[in-house]
Protein backbone atom coordinates (compact mmCIF):
# COMPACT_ATOMS: atom_id res chain seq x y z
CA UNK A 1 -50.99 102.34 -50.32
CA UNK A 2 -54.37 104.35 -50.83
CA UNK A 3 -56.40 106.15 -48.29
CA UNK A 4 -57.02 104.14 -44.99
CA UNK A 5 -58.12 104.20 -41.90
CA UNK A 6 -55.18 102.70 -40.10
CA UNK A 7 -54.32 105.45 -38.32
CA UNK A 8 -57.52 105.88 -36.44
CA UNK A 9 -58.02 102.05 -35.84
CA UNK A 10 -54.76 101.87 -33.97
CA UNK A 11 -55.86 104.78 -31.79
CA UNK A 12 -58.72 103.38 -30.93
CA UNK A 13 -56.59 99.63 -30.22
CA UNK A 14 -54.73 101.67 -28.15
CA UNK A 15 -57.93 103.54 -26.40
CA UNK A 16 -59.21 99.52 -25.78
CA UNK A 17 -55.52 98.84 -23.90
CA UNK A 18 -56.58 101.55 -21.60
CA UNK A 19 -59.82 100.97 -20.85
CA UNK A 20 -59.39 97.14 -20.51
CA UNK A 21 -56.19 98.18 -18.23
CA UNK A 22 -58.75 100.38 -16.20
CA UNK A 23 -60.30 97.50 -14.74
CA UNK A 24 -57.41 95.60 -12.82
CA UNK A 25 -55.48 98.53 -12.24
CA UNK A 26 -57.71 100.16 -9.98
CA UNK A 27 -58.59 97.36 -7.99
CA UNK A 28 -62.41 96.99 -8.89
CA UNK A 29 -61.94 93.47 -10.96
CA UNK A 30 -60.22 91.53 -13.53
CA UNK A 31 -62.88 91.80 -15.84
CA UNK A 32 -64.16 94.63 -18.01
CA UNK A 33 -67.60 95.43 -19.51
CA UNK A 34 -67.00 93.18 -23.16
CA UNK A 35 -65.21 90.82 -21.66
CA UNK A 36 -68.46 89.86 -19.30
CA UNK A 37 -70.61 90.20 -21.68
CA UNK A 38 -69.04 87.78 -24.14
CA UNK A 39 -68.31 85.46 -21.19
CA UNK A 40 -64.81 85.94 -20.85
CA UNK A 41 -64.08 85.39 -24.12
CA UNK A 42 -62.96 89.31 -25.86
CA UNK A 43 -61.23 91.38 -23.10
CA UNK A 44 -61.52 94.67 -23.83
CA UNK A 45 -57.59 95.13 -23.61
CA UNK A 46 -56.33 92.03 -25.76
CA UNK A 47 -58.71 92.87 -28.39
CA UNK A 48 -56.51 95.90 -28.68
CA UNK A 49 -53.33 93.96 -28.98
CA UNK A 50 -55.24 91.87 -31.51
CA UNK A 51 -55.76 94.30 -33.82
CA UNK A 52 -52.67 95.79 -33.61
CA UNK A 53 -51.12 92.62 -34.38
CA UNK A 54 -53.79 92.56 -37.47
CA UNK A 55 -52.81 95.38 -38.83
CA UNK A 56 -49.03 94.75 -38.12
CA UNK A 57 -49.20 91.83 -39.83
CA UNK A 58 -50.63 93.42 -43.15
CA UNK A 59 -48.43 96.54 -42.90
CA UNK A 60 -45.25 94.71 -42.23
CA UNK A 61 -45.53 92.42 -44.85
CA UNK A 62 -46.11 95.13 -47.48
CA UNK A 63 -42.88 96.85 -45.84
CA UNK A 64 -41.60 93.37 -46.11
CA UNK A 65 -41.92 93.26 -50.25
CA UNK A 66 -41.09 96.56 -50.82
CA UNK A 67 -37.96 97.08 -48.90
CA UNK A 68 -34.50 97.23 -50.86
CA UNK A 69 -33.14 95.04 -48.99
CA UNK A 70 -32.98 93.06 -45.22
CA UNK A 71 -30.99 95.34 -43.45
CA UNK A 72 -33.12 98.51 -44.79
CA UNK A 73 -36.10 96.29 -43.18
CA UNK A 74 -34.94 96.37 -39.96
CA UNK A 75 -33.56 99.47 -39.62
CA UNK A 76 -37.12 100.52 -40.47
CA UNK A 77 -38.45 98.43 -37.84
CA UNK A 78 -35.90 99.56 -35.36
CA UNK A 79 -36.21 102.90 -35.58
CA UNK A 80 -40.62 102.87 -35.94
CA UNK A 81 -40.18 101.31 -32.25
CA UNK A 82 -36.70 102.24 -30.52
CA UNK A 83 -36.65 105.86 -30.13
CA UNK A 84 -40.19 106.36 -28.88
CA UNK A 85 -39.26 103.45 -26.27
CA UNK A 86 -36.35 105.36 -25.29
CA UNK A 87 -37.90 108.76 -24.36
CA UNK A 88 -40.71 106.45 -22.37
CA UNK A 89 -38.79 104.68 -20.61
CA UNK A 90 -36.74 107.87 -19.83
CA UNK A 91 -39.96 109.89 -18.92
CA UNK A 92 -40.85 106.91 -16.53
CA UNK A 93 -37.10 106.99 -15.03
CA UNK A 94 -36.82 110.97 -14.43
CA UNK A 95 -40.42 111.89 -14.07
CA UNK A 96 -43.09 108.69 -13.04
CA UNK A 97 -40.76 107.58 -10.49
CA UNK A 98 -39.83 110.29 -8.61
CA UNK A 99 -44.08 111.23 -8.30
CA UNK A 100 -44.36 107.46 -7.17
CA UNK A 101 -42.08 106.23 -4.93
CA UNK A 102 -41.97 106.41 -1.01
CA UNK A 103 -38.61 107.04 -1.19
CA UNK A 104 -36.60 110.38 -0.88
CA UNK A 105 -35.10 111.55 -3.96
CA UNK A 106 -31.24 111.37 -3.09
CA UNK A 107 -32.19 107.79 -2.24
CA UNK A 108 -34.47 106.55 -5.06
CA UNK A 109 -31.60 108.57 -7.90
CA UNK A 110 -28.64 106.74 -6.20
CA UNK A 111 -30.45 103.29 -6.23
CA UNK A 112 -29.64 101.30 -8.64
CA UNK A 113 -32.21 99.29 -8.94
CA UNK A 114 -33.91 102.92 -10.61
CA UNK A 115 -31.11 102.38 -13.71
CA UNK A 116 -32.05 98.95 -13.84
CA UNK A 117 -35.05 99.82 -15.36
CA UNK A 118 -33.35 100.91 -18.31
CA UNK A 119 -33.32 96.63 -19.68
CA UNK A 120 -36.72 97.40 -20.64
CA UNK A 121 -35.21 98.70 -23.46
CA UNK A 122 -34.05 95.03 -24.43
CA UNK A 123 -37.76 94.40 -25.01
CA UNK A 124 -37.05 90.97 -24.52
CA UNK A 125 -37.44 89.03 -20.62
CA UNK A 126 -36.21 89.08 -18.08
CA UNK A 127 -36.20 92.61 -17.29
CA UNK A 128 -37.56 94.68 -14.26
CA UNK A 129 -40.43 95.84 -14.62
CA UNK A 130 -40.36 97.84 -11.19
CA UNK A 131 -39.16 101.15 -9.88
CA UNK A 132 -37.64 101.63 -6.21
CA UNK A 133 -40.73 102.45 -3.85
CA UNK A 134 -43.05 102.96 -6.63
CA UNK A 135 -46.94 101.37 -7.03
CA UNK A 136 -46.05 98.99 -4.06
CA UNK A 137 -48.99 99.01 -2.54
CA UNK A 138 -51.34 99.26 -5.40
CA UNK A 139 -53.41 96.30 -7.09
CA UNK A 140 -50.87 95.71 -9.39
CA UNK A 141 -46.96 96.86 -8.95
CA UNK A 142 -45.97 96.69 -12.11
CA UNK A 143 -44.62 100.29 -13.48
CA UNK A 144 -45.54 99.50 -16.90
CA UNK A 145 -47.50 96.46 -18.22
CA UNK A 146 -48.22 97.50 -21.48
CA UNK A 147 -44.45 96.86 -22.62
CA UNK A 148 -44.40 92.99 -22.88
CA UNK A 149 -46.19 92.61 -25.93
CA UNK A 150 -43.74 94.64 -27.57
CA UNK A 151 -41.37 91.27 -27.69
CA UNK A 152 -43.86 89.12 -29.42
CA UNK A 153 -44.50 91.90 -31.76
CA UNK A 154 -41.01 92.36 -32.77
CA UNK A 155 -40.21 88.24 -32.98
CA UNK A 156 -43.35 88.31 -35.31
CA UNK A 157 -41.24 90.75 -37.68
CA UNK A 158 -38.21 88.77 -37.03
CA UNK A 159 -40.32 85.06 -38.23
CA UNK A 160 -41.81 86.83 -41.32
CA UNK A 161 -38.25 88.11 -42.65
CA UNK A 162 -37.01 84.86 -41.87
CA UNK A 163 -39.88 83.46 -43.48
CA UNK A 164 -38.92 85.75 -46.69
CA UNK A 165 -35.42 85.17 -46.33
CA UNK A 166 -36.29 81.37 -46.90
CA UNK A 167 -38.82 80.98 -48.96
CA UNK A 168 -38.86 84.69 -50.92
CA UNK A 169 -41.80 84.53 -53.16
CA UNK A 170 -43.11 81.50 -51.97
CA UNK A 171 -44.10 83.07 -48.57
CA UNK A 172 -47.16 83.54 -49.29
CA UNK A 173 -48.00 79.95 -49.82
CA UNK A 174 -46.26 79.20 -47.06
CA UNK A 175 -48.25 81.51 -45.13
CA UNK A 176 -51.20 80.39 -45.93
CA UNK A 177 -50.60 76.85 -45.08
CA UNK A 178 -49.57 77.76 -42.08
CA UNK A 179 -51.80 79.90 -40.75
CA UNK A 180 -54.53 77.13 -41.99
CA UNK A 181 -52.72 74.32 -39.94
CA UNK A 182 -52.71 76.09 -36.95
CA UNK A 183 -55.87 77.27 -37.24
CA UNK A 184 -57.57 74.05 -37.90
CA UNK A 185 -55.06 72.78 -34.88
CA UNK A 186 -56.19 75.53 -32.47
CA UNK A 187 -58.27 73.56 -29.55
CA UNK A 188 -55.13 70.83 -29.14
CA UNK A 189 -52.54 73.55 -29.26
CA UNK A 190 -54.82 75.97 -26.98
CA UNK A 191 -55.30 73.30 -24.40
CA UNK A 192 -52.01 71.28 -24.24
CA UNK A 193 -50.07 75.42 -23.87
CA UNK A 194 -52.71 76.22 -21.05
CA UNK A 195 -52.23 72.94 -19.17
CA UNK A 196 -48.45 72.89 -20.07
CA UNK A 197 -47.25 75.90 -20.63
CA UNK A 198 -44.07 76.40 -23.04
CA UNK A 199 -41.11 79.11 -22.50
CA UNK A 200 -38.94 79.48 -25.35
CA UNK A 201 -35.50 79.01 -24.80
CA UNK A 202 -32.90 82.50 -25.35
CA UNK A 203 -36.42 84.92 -26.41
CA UNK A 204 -37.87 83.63 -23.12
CA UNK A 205 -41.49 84.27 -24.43
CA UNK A 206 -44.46 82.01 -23.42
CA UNK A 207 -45.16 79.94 -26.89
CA UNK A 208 -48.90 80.21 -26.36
CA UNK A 209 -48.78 84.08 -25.86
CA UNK A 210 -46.72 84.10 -29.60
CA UNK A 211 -49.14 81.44 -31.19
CA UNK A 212 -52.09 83.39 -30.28
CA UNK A 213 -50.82 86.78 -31.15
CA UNK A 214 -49.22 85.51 -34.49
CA UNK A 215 -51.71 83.95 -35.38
CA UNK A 216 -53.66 88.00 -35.90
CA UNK A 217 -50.38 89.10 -37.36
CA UNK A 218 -49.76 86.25 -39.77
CA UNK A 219 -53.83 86.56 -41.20
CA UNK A 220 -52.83 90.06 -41.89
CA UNK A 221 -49.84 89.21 -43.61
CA UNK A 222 -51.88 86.04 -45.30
CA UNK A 223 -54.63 88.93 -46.99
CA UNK A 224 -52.02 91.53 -48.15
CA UNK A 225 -50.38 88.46 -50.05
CA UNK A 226 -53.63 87.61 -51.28
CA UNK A 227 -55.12 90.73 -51.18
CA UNK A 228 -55.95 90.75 -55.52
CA UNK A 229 -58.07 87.44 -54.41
CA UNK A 230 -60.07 88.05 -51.51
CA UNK A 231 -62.48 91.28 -51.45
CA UNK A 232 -63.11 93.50 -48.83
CA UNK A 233 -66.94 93.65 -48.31
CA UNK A 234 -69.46 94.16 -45.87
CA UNK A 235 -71.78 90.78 -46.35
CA UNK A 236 -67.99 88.73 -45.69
CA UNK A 237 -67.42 90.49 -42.28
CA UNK A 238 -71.07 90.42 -41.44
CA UNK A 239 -71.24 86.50 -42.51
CA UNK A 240 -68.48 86.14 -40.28
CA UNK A 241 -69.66 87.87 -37.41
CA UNK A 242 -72.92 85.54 -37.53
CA UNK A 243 -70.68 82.57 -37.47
CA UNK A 244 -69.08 83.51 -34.64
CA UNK A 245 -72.37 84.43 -32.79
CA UNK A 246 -73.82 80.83 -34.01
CA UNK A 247 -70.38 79.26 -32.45
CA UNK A 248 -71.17 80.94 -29.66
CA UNK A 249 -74.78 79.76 -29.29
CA UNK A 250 -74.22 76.21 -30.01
CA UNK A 251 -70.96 75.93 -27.42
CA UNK A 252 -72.60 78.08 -24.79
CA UNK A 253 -75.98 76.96 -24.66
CA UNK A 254 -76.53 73.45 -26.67
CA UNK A 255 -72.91 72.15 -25.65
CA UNK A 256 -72.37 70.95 -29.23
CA UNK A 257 -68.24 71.86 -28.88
CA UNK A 258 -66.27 73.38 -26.08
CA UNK A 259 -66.72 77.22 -25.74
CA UNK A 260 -62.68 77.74 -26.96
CA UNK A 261 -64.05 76.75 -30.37
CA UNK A 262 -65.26 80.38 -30.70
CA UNK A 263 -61.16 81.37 -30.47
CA UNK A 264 -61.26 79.81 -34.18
CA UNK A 265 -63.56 82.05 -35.56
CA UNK A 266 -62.14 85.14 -33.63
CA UNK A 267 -58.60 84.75 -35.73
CA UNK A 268 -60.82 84.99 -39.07
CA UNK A 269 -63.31 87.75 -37.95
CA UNK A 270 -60.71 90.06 -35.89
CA UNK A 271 -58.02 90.52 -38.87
CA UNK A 272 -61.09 90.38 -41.99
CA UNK A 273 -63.05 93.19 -39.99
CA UNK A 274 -60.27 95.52 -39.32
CA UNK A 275 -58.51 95.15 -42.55
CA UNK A 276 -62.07 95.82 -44.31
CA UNK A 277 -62.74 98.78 -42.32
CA UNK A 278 -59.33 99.69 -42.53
CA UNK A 279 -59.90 100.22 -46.53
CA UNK A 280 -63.06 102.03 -46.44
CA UNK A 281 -62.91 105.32 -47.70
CA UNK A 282 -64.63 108.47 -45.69
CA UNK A 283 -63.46 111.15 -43.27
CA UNK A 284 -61.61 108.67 -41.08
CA UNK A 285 -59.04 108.56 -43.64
CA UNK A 286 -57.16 111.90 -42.76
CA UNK A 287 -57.12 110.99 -38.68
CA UNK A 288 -53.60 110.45 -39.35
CA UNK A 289 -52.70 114.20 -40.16
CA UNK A 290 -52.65 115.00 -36.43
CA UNK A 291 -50.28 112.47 -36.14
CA UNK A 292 -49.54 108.48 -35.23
CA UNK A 293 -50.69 108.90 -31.35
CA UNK A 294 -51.27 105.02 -30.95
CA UNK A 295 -48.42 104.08 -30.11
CA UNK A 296 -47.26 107.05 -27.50
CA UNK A 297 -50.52 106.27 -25.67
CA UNK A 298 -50.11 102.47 -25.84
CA UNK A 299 -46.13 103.26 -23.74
CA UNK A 300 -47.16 105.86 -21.53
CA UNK A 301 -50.48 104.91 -20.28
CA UNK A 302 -50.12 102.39 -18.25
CA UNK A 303 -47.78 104.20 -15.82
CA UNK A 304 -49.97 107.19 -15.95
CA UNK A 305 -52.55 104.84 -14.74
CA UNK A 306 -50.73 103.97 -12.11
CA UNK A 307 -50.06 107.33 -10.74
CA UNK A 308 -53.91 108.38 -11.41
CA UNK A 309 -54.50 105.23 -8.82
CA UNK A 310 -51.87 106.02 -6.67
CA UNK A 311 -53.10 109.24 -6.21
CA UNK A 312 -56.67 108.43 -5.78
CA UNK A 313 -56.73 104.60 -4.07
CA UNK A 314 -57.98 103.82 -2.32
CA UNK A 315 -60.80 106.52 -2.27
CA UNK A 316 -62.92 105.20 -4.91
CA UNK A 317 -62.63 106.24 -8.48
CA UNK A 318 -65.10 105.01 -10.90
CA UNK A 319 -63.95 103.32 -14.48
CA UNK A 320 -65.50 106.14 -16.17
CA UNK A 321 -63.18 108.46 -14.35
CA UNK A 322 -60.05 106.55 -14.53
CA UNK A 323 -60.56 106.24 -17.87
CA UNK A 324 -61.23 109.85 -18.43
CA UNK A 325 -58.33 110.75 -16.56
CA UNK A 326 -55.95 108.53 -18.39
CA UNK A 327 -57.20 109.95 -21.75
CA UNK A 328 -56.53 113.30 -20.70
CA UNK A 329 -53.03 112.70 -19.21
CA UNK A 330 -51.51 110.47 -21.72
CA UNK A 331 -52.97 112.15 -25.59
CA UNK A 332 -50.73 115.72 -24.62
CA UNK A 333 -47.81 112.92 -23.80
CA UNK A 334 -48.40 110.69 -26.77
CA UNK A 335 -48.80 113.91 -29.18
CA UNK A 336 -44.98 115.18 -27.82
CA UNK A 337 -44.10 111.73 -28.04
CA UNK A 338 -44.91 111.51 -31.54
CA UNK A 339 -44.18 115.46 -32.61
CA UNK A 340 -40.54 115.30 -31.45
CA UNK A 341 -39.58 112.29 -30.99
CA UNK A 342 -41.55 109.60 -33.66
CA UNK A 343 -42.04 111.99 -36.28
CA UNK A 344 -38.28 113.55 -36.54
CA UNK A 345 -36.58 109.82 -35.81
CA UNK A 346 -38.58 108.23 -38.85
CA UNK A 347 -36.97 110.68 -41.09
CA UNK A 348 -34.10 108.87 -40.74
CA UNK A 349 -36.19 105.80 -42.36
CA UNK A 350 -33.98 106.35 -45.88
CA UNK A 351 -30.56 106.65 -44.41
C-alpha cells in the first residue's frame, strides 16, 4: 500500500473519542460542541468510532486478500488487538484502581471483584466494567467505556472472513449488494432497532449498535474491492458533503423526510471522505514514524479521564481543560503502550 495518511486520521479518531468523552464524563452534559451544532446528529465521539470502523473496514479487507491463509488472518488480528488490551487492562488493575478507589489497599487487592475485571479481556458482554470503590460517585462509574466497541469491531472481522470463507472472490459483489440493501433499508431498520431493540444471542451485542457500525466498516471494505473503479477526488467528497447539507435543510426546516434520513448520507460521506483524505499525498504521510498511538490513547483514556474528574469534581473544570489534561496524560501512556508493547508483539505477525 502507498503513502497514506492512516496513521494520523486514526489519531485524530481517537483525539474525537476523547473530546466527545469530555462532555459526559465530567458532568457538564451529554452533548458536545458538533453534536449541537448538527442537532444531535454527529457526536463528536461516535464520529471517531466511525471512522475507525472506515478505515478498518478498508484495511482489513486488504489484510483479508492478501493473507496466506485463515488462520494467518486471525492471528494477525489477534495479536494487532490482544496484547495492547492486556497491558491496559493490567495498568487499570495495578495502577488506576488503587489511585481511585475509597478503599484501603489490603482490601481493594484481596477483593475479588478487582480480578474480575480481568473478563474485559473477553471483549465480548457481559463483563464488569467496574473496579471495587472506584469512580462511584462520579457522573458516570464506568472504569472504562471506551472498551465496548472493541466487540463489534472484532465480529466485523469475524463476518468479513466468513464472508470470504463463503463466497471467496465473489465478496465483493456480495458486499456491495449488501451494503446497498441496507442502506436503501436504513429508516425501517433504524426505527424498528430503536423502538425494539435486538440482543444477539451467544455475542450478546445490540444488533442496531453492529448494523450501524458495519455499515462504516463494510463501505470501506466495499471501495478497497472496488477501489480500480471509483476515484478518489475532491469534487466527489465535496458533492457529497452538499448532499448531506441539502438533506439536512429539507428534513430540518421544510419537513420533506424525517431528520434520520441524513444517517443515509452520513454512511456514504464518512467512509468516501476519510478514505480520500486518507490517500492524499503530503507531510501527513510520515505521522506514522512516531508510531501507531491511536489505539493506546483510544484504551487508556477513558480511565485517565476518570481519575482527572475524580480528582477535580466537583470543583469545576472546563472542557478545554479536561481535554488538555487527558491529552497530556494518556499520549506518554499510549507512546509506551505502543513502543514496548504494540510495536515488539506485531513482530510476531509472521510466526
Amino acid at each position: 500500500m502507498h503513502a497514506n495518511n492512516f496513521h494520523f486520521l486514526r489519531f485524530l479518531a481517537a483525539v474525537f473519542v476523547i473530546y466527545g468523552h469530555c462532555f459526559p464524563l465530567s458532568g457538564r452534559s451529554n452533548f458536545d460542541d458538533l453534536q449541537i451544532l448538527t442537532g444531535g446528529l454527529f457526536p463528536t465521539a461516535h464520529m471517531g468510532v466511525c471512522i475507525f470502523f472506515s478505515i478498518s473496514g478498508y484495511l482489513i479487507a486488504t489484510s483479508l486478500v492478501r493473507s496466506t491463509g485463515y488462520i494467518r488472518f486471525i492471528w494477525k488480528r489477534f495479536i494487532r488487538i490482544m496484547p495492547g488490551l492486556i497491558a491496559a487492562t493490567i495498568f487499570t488493575i495495578l495502577i488506576v484502581g488503587p489511585l481511585a478507589t475509597t478503599l484501603g489497599l489490603k482490601e481493594y487487592f484481596t477483593s475479588m471483584e478487582t480480578y474480575r475485571y480481568l473478563k474485559c479481556l473477553k471483549l465480548f458482554p457481559p463483563y464488569p466494567d467496574a473496579l471495587p470503590g472506584a469512580f462511584t460517585e462520579l457522573p458516570a462509574s464506568a472504569t472504562n467505556g471506551s472498551l465496548w466497541t472493541l466487540a463489534y469491531e472484532v465480529t466485523c472481522y469475524g463476518l468479513l472472513l466468513g464472508g470470504y470463507a463463503i463466497f471467496g472472490k465473489k465478496l465483493k459483489y456480495v458486499s456491495l449488494v449488501l451494503f446497498v440493501l441496507l442502506w436503501g433499508s436504513f429508516l425501517y431498520w433504524q426505527s424498528a432497532l430503536d423502538a425494539n431493540p435486538v440482543t444477539i444471542r451467544f455475542i450478546h451485542l445490540d444488533l442496531g449498535h453492529l448494523i450501524n457500525f458495519g455499515m462504516y466498516f463494510l463501505l470501506g471494505s466495499v471501495i478497497f474491492f472496488f477501489q480500480d473503479q471509483i476515484p478518489y477526488k475532491g469534487s466527489i467528497a465535496i458533492a457529497l458533503l452538499a448532499l448531506l447539507l441539502a438533506v439536512y435543510y429539507c428534513a430540518s426546516v421544510l419537513g420533506l423526510f424525517p431528520l434520520a434520513a441524513i444517517g443515509m448520507i452520513r454512511y456514504l460521506l464518512v467512509p468516501y471522505v476519510v478514505l480520500y483524505l486518507g490517500f492524499k499525498k503530503g507531510p501527513l504521510n510520515k505521522f506514522g514514524d512516531i508510531g501507531d498511538l491511536s489505539y493506546g490513547l483510544y484504551i487508556y483514556a477513558f480511565p485517565v479521564q476518570q481519575l482527572i474528574v475524580q480528582y477535580f469534581w466537583p470543583q469545576e473544570i472546563s472542557i478545554t481543560e479536561m481535554f488538555i489534561y487527558s491529552l497530556l496524560l494518556t499520549l506518554p501512556l499510549s507512546w509506551l503502550s505502543w513502543k514496548f508493547v504494540e510495536e515488539p508483539t506485531l513482530k510476531l505477525k509472521t510466526l
